[in-house]
C-alpha atoms as a PDB file:
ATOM      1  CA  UNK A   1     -11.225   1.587   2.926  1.00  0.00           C
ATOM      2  CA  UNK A   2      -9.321   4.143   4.700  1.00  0.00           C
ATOM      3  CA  UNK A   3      -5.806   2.352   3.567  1.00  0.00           C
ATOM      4  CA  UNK A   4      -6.945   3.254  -0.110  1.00  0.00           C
ATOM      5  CA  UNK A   5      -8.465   6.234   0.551  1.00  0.00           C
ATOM      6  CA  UNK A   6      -4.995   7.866   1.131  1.00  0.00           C
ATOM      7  CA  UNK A   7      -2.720   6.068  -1.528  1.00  0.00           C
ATOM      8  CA  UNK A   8      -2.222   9.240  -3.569  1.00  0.00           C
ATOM      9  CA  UNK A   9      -1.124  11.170  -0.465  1.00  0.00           C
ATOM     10  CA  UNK A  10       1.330   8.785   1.170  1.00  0.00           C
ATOM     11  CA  UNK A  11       3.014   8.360  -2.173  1.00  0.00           C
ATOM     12  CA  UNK A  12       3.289  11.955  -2.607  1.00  0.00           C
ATOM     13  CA  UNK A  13       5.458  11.707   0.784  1.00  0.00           C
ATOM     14  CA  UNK A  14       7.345   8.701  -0.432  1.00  0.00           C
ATOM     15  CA  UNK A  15       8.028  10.537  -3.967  1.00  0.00           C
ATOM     16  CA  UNK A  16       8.912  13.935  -1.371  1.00  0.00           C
ATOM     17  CA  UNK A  17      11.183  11.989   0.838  1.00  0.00           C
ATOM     18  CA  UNK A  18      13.198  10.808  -2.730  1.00  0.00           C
ATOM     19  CA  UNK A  19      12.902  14.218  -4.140  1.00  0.00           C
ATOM     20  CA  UNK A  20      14.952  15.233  -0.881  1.00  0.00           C
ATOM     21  CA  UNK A  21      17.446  12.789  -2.067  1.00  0.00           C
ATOM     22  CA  UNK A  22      17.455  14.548  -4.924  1.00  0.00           C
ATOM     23  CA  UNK A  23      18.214  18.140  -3.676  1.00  0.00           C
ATOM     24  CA  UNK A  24      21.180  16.642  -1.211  1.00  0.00           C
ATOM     25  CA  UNK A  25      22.339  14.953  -4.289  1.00  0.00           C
ATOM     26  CA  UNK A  26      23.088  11.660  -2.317  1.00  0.00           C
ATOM     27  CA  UNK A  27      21.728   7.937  -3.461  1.00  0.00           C
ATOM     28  CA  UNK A  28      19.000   7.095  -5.650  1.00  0.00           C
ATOM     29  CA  UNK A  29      15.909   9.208  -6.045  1.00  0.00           C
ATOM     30  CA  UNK A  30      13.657   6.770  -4.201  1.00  0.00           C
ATOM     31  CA  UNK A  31      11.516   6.900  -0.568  1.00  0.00           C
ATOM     32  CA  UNK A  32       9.399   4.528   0.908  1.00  0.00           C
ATOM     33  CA  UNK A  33       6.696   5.371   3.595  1.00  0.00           C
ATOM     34  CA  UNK A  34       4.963   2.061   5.548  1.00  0.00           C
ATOM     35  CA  UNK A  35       1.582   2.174   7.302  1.00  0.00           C
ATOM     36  CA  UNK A  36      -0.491   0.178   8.925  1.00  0.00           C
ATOM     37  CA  UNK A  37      -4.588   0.307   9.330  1.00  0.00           C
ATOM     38  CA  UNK A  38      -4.042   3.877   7.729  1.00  0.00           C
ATOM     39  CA  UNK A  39      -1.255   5.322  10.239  1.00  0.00           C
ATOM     40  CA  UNK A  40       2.427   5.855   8.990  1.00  0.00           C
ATOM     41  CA  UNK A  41       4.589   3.386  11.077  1.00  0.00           C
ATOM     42  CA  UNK A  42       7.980   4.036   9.460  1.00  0.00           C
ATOM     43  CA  UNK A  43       9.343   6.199   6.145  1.00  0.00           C
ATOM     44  CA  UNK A  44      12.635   5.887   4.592  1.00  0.00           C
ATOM     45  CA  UNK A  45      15.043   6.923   1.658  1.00  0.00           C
ATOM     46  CA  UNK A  46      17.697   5.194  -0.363  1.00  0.00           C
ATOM     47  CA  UNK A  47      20.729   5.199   1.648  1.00  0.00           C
ATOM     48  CA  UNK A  48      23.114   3.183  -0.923  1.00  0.00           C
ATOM     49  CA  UNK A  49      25.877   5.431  -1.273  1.00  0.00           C
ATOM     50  CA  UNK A  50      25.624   6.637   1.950  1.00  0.00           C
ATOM     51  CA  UNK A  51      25.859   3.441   4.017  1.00  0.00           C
ATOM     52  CA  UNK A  52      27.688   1.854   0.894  1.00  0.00           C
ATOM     53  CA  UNK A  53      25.136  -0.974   1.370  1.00  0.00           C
ATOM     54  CA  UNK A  54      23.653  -2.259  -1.486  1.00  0.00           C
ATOM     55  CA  UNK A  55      20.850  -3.417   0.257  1.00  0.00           C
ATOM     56  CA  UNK A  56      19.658  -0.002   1.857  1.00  0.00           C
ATOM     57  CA  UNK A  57      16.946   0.862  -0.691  1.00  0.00           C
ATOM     58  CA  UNK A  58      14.199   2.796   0.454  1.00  0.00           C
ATOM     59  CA  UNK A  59      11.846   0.250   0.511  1.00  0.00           C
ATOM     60  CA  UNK A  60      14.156  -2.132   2.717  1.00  0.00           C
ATOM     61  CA  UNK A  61      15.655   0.672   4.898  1.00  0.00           C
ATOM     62  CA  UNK A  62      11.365   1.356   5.680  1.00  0.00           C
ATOM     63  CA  UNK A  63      10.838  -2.488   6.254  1.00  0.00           C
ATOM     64  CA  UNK A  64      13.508  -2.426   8.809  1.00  0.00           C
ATOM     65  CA  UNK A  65      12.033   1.054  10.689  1.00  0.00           C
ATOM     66  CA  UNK A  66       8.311  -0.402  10.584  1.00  0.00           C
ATOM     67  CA  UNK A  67       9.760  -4.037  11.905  1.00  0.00           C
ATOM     68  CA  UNK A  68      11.681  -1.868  14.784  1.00  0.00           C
ATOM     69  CA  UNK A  69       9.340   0.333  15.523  1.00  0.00           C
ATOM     70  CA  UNK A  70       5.940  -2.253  15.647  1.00  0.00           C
ATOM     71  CA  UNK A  71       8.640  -4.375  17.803  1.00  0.00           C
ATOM     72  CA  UNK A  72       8.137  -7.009  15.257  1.00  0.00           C
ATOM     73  CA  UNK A  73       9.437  -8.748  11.800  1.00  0.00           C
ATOM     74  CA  UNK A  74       5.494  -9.513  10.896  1.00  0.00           C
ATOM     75  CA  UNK A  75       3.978  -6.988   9.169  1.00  0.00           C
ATOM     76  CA  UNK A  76       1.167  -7.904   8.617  1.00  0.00           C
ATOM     77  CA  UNK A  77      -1.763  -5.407   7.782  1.00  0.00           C
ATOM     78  CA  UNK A  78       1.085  -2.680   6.047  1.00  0.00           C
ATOM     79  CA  UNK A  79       0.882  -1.283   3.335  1.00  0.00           C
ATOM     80  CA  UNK A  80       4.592  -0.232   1.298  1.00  0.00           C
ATOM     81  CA  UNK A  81       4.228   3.218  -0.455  1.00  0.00           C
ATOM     82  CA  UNK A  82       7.302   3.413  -2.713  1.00  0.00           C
ATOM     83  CA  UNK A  83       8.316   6.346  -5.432  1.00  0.00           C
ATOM     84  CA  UNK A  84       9.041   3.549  -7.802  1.00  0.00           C
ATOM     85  CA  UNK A  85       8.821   0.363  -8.663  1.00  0.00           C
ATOM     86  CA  UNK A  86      10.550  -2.125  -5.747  1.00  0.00           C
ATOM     87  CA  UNK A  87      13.244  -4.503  -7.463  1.00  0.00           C
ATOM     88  CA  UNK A  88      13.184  -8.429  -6.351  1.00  0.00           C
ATOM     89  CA  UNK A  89      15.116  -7.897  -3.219  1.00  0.00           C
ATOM     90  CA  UNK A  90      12.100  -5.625  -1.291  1.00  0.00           C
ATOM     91  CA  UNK A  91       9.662  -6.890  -3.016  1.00  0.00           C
ATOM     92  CA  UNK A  92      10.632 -10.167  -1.365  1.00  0.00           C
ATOM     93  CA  UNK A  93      11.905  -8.906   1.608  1.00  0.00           C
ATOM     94  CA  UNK A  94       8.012  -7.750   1.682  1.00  0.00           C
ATOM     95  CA  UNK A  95       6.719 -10.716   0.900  1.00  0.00           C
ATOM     96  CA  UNK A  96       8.608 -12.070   3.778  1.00  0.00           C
ATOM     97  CA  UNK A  97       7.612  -9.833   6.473  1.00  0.00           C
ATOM     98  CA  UNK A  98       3.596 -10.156   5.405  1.00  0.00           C
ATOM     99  CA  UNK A  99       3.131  -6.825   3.973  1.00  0.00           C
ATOM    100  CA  UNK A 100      -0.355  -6.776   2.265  1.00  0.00           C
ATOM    101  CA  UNK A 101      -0.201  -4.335  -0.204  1.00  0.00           C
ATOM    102  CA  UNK A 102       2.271  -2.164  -2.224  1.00  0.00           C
ATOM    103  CA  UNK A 103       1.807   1.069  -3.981  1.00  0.00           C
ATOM    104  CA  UNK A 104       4.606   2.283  -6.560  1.00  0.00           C
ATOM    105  CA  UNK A 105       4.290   5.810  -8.839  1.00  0.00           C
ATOM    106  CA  UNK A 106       7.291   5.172 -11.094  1.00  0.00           C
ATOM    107  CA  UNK A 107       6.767   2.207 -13.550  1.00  0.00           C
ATOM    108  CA  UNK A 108      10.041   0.068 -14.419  1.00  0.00           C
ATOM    109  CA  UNK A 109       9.483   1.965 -17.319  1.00  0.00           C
ATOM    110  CA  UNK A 110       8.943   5.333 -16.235  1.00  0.00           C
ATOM    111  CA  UNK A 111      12.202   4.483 -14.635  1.00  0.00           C
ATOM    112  CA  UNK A 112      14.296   2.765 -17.336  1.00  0.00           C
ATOM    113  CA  UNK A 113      15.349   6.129 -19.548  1.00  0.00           C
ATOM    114  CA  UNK A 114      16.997   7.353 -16.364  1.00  0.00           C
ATOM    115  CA  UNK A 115      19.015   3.969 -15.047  1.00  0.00           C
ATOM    116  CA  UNK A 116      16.282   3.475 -12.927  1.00  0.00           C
ATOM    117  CA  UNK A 117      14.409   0.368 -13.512  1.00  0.00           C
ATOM    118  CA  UNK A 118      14.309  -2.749 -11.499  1.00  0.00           C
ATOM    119  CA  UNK A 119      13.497  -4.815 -14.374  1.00  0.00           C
ATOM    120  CA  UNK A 120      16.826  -6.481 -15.017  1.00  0.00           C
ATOM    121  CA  UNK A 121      16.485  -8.074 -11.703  1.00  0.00           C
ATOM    122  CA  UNK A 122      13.197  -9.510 -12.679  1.00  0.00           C
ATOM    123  CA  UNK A 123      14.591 -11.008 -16.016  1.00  0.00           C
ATOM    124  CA  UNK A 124      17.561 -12.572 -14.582  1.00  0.00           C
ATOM    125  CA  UNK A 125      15.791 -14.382 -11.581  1.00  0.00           C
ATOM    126  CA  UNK A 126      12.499 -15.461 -14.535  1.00  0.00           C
ATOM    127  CA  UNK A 127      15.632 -17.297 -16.356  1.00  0.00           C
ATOM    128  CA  UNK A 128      15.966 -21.394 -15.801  1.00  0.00           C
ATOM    129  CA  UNK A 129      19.074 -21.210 -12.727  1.00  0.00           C
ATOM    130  CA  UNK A 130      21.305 -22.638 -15.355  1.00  0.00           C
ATOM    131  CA  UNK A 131      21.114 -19.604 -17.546  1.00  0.00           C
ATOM    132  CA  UNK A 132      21.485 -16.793 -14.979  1.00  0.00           C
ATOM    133  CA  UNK A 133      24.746 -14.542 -15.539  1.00  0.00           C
ATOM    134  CA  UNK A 134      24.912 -14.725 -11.637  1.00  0.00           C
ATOM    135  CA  UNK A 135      25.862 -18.895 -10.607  1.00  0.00           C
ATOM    136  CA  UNK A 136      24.022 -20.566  -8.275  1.00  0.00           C
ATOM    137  CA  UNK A 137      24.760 -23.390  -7.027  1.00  0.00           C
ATOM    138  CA  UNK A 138      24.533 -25.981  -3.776  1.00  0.00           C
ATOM    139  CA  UNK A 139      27.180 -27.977  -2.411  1.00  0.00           C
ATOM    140  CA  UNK A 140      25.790 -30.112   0.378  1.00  0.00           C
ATOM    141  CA  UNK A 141      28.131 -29.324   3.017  1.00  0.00           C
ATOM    142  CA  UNK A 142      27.322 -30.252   7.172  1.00  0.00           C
ATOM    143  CA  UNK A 143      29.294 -29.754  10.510  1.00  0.00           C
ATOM    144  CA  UNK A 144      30.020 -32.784  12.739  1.00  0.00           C
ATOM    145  CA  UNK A 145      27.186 -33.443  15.377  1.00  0.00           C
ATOM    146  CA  UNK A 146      23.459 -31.837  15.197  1.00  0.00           C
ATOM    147  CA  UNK A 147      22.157 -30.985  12.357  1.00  0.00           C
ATOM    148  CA  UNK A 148      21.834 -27.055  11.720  1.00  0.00           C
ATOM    149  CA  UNK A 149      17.795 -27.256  11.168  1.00  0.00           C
ATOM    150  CA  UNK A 150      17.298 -29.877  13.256  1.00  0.00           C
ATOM    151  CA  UNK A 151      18.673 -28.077  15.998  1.00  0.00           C
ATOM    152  CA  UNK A 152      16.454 -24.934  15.091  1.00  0.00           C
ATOM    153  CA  UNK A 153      13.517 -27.451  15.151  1.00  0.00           C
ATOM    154  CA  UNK A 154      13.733 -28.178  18.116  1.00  0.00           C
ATOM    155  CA  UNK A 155      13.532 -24.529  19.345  1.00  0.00           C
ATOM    156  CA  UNK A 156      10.985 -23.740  17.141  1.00  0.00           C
ATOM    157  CA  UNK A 157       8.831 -27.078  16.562  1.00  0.00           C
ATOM    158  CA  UNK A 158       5.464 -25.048  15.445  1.00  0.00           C
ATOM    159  CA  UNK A 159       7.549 -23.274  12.818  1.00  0.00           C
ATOM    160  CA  UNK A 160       6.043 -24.313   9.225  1.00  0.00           C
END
């Protein structure tokens, strides 16, 4: 498979791109390259501190410049590259766009000596929701006249 075929180099450009981020000595030491059938579509860095997002990881900040530049939130048939190992949020955010595959070459705990492991994120959300330090909770609330997802039903009826 061609995809597999060039793991090792695209995640030598995805651990180059966070070395970069290293040597500017800005955000996380993390990059993120995205290809699809074997071509890179989009490559990113963490851009946390910079854009004081917390969501600009380099594995969401990719996501978003594959989706823009394929002209499309499906991506299916990509394949994630990332220098370490994605935390909940792009791992779903993957899930959600229909990547296929990831690739990571820094373990959670290749990562953890250095502040750099997602693996809190993964222990928190594997807790019952009544024993997360972060509440969650619903409060049915609705707006006078249609209903919110009715109303996007009926824009949308083939959606699952």
């Amino acid at each position: 498979m061609v995809e597999d075929s060039k793991a090792g180099e695209h995640l030598i450009d995805a651990i180059r791109l966070a070395k970069e981020n290293v040597r500017r000595r800005t955000n996380a030491p993390f990059g993120a390259v995205v290809t699809r059938h074997g071509n890179i579509v989009a490559s990113a860095v963490n851009q946390v501190d910079d854009l004081c997002d917390p969501t600009a990881h380099a594995e969401m900040q990719a996501v978003r410049a594959a989706a823009k530049a394929l002209g499309s939130t499906d991506l299916s048939g990509c394949t994630v590259y990332a220098s370490g190992y994605p935390c909940p949020m792009c791992l779903t955010a993957m899930y959600l766009s229909g990547v296929e595959k990831v690739y990571y070459a820094y373990s959670n705990e290749d990562g953890a000596p250095y502040g750099l492991s997602a693996e809190r994120g993964y222990v928190e959300i594997a807790r019952p929701v009544d024993q997360r330090e972060m509440k969650l909770q619903g409060l049915r609330a609705r707006d006078d006249g249609e209903d919110l997802y009715e109303a996007w039903n009926k824009i949308t009826p083939d959606a699952p």
